[in-house]
N, C-alpha and C. Protein backbone atom coordinates (compact mmCIF):
# COMPACT_ATOMS: atom_id res chain seq x y z
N UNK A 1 -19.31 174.17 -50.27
CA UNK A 1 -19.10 173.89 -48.87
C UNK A 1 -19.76 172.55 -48.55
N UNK A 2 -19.16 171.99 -47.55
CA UNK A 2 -19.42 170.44 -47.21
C UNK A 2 -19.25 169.86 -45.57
N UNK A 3 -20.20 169.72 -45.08
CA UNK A 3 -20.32 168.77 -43.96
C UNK A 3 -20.03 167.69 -43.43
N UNK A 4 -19.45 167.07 -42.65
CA UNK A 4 -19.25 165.70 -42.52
C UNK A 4 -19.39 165.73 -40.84
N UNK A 5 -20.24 164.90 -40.65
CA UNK A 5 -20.35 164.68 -38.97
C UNK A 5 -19.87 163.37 -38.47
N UNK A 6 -18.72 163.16 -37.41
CA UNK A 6 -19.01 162.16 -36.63
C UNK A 6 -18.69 162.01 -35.52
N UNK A 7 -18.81 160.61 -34.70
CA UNK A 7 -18.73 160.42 -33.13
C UNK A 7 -17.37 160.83 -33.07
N UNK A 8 -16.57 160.52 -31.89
CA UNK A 8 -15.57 160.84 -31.42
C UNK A 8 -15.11 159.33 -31.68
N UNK A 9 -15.44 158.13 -31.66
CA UNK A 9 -15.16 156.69 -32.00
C UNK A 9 -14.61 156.65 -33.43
N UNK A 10 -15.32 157.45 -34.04
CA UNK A 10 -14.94 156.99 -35.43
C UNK A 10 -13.81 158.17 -35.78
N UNK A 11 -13.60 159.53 -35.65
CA UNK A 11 -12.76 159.85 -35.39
C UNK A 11 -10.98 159.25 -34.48
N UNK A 12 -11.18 158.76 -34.21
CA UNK A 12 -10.47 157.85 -33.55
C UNK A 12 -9.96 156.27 -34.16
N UNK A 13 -10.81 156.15 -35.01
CA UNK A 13 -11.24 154.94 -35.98
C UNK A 13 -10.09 155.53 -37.79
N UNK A 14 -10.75 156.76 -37.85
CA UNK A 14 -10.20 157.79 -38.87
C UNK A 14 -8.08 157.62 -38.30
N UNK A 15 -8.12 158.38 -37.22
CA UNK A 15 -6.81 158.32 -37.00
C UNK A 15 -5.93 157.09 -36.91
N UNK A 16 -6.06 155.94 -36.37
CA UNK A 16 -5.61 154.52 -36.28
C UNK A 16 -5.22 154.32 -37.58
N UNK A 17 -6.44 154.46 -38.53
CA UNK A 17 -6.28 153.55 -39.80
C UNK A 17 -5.67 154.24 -41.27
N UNK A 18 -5.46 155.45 -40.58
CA UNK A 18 -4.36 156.46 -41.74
C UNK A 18 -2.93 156.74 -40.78
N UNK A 19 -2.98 156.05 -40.13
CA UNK A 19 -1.37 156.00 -39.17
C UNK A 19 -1.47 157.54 -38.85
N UNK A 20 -2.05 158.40 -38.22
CA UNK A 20 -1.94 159.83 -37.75
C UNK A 20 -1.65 159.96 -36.33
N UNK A 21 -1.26 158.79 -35.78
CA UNK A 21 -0.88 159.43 -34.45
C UNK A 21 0.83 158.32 -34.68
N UNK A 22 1.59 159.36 -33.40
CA UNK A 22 2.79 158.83 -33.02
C UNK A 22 2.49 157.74 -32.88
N UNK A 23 4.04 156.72 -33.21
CA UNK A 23 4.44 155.43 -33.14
C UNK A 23 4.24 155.31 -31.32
N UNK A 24 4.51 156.45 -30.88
CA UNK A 24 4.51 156.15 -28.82
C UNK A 24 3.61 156.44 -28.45
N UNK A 25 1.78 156.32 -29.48
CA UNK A 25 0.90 156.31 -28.97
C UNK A 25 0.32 155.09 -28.44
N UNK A 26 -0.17 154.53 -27.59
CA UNK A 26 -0.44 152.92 -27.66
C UNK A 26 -2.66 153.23 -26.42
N UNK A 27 -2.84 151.61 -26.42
CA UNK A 27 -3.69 151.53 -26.23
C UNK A 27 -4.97 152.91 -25.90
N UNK A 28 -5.21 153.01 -27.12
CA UNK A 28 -6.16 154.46 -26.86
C UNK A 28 -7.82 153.52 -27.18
N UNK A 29 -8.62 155.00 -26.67
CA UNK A 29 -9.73 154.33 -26.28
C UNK A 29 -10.65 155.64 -26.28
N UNK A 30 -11.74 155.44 -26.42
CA UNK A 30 -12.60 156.80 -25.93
C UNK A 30 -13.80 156.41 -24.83
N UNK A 31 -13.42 157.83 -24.17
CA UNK A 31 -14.49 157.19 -22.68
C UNK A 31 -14.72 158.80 -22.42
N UNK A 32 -16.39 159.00 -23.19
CA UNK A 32 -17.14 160.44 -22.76
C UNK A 32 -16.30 160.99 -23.82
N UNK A 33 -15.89 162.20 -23.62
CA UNK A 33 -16.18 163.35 -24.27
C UNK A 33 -14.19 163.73 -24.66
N UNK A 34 -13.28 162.32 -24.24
CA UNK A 34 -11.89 162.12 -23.79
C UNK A 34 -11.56 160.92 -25.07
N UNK A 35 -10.28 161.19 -25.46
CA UNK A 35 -9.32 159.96 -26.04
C UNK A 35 -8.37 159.62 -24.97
N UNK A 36 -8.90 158.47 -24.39
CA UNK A 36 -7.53 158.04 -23.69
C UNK A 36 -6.46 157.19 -24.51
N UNK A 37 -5.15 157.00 -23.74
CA UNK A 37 -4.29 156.28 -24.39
C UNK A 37 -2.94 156.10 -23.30
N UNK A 38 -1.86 155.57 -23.71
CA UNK A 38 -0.77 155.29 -22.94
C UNK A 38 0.32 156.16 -24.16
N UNK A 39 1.23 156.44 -23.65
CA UNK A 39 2.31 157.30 -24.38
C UNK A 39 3.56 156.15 -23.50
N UNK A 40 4.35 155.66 -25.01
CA UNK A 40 5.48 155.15 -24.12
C UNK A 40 6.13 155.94 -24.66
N UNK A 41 7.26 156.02 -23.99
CA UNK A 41 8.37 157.30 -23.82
C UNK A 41 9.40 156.23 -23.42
N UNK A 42 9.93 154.99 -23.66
CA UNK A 42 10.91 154.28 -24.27
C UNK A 42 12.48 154.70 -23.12
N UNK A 43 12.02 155.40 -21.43
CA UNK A 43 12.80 155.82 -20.67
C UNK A 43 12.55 155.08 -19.44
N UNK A 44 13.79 154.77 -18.55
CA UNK A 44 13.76 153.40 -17.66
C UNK A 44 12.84 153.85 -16.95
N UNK A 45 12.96 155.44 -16.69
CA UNK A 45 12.12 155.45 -15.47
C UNK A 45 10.88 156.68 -16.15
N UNK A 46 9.80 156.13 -15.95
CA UNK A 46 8.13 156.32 -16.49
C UNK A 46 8.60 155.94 -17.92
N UNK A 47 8.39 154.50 -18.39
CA UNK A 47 8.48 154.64 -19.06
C UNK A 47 7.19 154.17 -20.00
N UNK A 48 6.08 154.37 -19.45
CA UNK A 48 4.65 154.50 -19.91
C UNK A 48 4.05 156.03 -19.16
N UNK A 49 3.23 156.68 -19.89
CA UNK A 49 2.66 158.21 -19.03
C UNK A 49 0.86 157.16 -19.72
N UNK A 50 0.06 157.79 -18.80
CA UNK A 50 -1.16 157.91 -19.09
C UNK A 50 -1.79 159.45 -19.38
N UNK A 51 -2.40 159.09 -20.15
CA UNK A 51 -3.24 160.80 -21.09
C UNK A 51 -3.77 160.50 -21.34
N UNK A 52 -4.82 161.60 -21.57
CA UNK A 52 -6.07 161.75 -22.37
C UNK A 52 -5.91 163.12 -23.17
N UNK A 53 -6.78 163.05 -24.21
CA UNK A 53 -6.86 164.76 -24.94
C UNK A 53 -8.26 164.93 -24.91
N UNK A 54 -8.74 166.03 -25.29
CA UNK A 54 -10.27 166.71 -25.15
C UNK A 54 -9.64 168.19 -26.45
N UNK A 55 -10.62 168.07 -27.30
CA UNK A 55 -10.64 168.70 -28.57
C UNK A 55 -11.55 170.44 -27.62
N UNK A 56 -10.49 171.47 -27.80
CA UNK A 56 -10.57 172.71 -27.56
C UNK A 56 -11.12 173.66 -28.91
N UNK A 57 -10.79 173.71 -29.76
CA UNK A 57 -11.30 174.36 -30.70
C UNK A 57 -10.76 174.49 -32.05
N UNK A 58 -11.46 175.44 -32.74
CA UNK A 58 -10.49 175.24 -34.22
C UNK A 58 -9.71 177.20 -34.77
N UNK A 59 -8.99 176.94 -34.57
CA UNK A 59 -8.02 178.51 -34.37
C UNK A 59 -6.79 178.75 -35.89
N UNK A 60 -7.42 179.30 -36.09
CA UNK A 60 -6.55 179.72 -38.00
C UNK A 60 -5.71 178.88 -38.34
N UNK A 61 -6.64 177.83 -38.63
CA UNK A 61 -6.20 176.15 -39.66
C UNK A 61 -5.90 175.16 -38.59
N UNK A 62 -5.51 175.51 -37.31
CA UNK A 62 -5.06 174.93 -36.28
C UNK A 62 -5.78 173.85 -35.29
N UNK A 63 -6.33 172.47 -35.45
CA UNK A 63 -7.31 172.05 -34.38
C UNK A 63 -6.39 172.43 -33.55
N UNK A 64 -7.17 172.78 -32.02
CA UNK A 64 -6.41 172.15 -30.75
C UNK A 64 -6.86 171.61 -29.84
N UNK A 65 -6.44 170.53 -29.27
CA UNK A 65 -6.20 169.50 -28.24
C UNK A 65 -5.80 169.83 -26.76
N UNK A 66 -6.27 169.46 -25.43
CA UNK A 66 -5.78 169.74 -24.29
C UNK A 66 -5.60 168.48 -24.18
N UNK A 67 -4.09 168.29 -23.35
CA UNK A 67 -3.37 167.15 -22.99
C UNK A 67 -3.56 167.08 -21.75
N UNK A 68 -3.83 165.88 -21.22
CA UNK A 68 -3.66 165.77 -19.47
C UNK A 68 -2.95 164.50 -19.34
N UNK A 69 -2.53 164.63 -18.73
CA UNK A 69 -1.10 163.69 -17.89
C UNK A 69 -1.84 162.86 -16.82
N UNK A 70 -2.36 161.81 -17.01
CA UNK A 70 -2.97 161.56 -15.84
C UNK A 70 -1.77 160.48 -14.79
N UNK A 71 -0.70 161.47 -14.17
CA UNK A 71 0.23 160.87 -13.55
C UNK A 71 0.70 161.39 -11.90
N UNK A 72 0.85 161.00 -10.78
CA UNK A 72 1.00 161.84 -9.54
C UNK A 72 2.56 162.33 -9.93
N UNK A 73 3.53 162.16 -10.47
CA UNK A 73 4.73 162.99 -11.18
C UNK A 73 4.73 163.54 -12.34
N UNK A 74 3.65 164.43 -12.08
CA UNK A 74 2.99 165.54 -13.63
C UNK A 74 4.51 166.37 -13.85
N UNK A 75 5.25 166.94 -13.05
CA UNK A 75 6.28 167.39 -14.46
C UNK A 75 7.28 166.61 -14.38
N UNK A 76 7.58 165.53 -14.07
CA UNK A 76 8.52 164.18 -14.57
C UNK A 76 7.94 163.91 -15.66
N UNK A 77 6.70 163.58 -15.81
CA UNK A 77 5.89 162.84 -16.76
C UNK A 77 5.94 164.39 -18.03
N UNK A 78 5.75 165.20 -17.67
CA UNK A 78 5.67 166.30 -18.90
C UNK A 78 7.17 166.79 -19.55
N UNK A 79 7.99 166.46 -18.67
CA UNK A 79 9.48 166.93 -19.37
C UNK A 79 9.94 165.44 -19.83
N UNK A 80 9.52 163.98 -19.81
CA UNK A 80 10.13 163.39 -20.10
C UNK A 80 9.16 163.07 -21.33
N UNK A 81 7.79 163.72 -21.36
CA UNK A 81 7.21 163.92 -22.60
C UNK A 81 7.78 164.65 -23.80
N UNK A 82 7.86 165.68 -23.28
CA UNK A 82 8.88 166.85 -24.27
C UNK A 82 9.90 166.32 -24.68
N UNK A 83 11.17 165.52 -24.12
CA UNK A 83 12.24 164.51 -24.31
C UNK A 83 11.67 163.48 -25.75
N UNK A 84 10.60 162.73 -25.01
CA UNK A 84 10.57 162.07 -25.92
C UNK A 84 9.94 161.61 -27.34
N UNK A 85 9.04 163.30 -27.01
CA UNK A 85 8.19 162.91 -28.26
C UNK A 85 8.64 164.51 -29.40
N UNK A 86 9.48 165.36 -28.58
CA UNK A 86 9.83 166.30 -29.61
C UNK A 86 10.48 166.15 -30.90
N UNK A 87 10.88 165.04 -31.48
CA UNK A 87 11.60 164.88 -32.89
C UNK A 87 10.46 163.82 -33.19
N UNK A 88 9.76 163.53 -32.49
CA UNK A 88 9.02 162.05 -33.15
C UNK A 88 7.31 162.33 -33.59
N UNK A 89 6.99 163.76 -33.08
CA UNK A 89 5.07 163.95 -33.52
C UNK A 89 5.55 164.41 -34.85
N UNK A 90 4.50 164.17 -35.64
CA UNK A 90 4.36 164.16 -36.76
C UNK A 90 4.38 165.65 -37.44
N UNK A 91 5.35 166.36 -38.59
CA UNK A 91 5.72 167.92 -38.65
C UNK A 91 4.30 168.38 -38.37
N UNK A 92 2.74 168.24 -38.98
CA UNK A 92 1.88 168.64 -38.76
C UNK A 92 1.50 168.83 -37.56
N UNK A 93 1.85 168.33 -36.53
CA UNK A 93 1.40 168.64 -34.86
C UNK A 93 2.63 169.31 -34.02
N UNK A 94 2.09 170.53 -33.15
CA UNK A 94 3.12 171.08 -32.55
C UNK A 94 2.46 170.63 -30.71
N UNK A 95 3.35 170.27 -29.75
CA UNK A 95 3.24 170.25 -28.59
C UNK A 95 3.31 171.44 -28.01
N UNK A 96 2.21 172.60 -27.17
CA UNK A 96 3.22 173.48 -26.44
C UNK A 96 2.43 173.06 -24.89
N UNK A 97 2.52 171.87 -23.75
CA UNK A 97 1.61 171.72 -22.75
C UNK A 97 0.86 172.48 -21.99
N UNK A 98 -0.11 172.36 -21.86
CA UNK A 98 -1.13 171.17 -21.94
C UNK A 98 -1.69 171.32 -23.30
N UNK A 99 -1.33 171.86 -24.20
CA UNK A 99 -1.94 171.73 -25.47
C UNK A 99 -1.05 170.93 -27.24
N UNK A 100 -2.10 170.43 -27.41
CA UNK A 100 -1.32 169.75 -29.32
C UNK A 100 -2.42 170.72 -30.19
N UNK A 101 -1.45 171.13 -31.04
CA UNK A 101 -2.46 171.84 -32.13
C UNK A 101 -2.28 171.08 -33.50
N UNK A 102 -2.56 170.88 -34.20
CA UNK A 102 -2.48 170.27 -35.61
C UNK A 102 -2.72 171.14 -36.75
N UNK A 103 -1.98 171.03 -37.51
CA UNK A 103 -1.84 172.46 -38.32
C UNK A 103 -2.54 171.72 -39.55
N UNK A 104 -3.87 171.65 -39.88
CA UNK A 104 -5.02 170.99 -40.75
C UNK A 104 -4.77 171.02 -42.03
N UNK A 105 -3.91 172.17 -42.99
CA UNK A 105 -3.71 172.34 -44.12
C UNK A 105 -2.81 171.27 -44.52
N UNK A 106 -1.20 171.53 -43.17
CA UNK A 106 -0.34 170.75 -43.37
C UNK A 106 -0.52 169.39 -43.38
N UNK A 107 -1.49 169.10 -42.72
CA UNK A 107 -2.17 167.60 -43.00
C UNK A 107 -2.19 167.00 -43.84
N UNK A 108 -3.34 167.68 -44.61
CA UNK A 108 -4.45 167.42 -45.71
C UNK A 108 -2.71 167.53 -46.83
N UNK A 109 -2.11 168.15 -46.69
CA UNK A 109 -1.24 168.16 -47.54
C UNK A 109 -0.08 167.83 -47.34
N UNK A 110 0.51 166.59 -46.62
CA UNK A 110 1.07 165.96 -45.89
C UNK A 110 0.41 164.53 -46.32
N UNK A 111 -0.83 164.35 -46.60
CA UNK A 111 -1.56 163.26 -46.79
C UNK A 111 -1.68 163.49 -48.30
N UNK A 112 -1.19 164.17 -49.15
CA UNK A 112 -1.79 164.47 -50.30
C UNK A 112 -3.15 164.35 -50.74
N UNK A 113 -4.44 165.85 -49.73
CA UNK A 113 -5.11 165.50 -50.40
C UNK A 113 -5.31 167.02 -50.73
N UNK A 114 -5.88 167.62 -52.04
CA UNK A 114 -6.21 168.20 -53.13
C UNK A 114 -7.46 168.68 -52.77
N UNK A 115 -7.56 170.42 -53.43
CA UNK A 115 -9.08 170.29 -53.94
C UNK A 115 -9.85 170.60 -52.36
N UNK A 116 -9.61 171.02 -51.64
CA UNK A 116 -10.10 171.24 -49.92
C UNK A 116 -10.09 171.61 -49.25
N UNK A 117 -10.46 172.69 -48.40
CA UNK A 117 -9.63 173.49 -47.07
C UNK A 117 -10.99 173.36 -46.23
N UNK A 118 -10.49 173.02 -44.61
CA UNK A 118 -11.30 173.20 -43.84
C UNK A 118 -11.23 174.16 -43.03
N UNK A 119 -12.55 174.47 -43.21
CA UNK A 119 -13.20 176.36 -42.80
C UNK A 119 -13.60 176.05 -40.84
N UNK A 120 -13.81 175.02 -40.58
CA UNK A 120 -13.88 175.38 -39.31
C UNK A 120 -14.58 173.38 -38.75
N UNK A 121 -14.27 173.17 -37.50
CA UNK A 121 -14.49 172.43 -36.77
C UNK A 121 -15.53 172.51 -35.34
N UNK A 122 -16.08 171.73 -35.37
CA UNK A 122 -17.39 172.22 -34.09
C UNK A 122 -17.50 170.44 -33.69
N UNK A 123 -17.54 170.49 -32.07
CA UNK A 123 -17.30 169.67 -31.16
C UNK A 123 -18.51 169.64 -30.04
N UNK A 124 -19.99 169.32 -30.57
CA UNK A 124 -21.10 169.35 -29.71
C UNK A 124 -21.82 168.18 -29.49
N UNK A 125 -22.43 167.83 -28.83
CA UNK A 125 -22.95 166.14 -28.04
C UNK A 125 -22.14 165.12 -28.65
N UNK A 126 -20.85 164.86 -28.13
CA UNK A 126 -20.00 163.61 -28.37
C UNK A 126 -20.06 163.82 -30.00
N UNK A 127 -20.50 164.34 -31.23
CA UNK A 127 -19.92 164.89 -32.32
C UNK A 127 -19.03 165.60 -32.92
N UNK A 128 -18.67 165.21 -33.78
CA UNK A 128 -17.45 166.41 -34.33
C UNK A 128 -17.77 166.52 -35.46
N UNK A 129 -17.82 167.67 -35.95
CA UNK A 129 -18.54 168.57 -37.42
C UNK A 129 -17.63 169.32 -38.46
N UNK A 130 -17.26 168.72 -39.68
CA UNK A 130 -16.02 169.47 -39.88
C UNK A 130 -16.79 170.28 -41.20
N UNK A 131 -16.42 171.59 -41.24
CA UNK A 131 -17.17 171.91 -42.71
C UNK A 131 -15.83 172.37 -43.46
N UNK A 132 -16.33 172.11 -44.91
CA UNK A 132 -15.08 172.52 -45.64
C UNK A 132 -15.32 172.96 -46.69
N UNK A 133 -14.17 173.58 -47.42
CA UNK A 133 -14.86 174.59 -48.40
C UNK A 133 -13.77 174.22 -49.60
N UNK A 134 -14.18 174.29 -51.19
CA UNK A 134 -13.54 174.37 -52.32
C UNK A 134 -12.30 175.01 -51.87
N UNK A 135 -11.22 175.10 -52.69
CA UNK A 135 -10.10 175.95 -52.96
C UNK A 135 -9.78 176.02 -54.58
């Protein structure tokens, strides 16, 4: 079993630089305990949404994510989300709103990596703690 701790920056740092988020993710950022970002959705009308996610927990292999829409046309902005990002998140992430779950195995093995399973995730003072175990 194995530990690895870090900020929510470098997590964020982690995702950018292994291409793990959608191509219609754009200017993301972390501010507190939040990933912000812009979602373009490539539609005349909203065709930028503002969001943030906040990491909920870790549920049988599953991280999950709460999505917020930070838009005054929250279900314009959420059905033209569903429109536009349902063929395009990556097979490992499922949308059901306000939540993204990421299915961690499919990841790790999606990324080809070997040799690993993570046993659980913990999200305490702006840290994230992943422990993982042999297979």
């Amino acid at each position: 079993m194995a530990k690895i701790t870090f900020s929510l920056e470098e997590l964020l740092k982690i995702l950018i630089s292994n291409e793990l988020l959608p191509r219609q993710i754009i200017r993301v950022r972390v501010k507190g305990q939040r990933i912000h970002f812009i979602i373009r959705t490539d539609a005349f009308i909203l065709p930028y949404i503002p969001a943030s996610l906040r990491y909920i927990s870790f549920d049988n292999n599953n991280a999950i994510f709460e999505l917020t829409i930070a838009s005054g046309h929250l279900n314009k902005a959420v059905n033209r989300l569903n429109q536009a990002l349902k063929l395009k998140i990556p097979d490992c992430m499922k949308l059901e709103y306000p939540n993204i779950s990421v299915d961690i195995d499919r990841l790790l093995e999606e990324k080809n990596i070997k040799g690993v399973r993570v046993k659980d995730i913990f999200f305490e003072n702006g840290d994230f703690t992943i422990v993982s175990e042999n297979i």
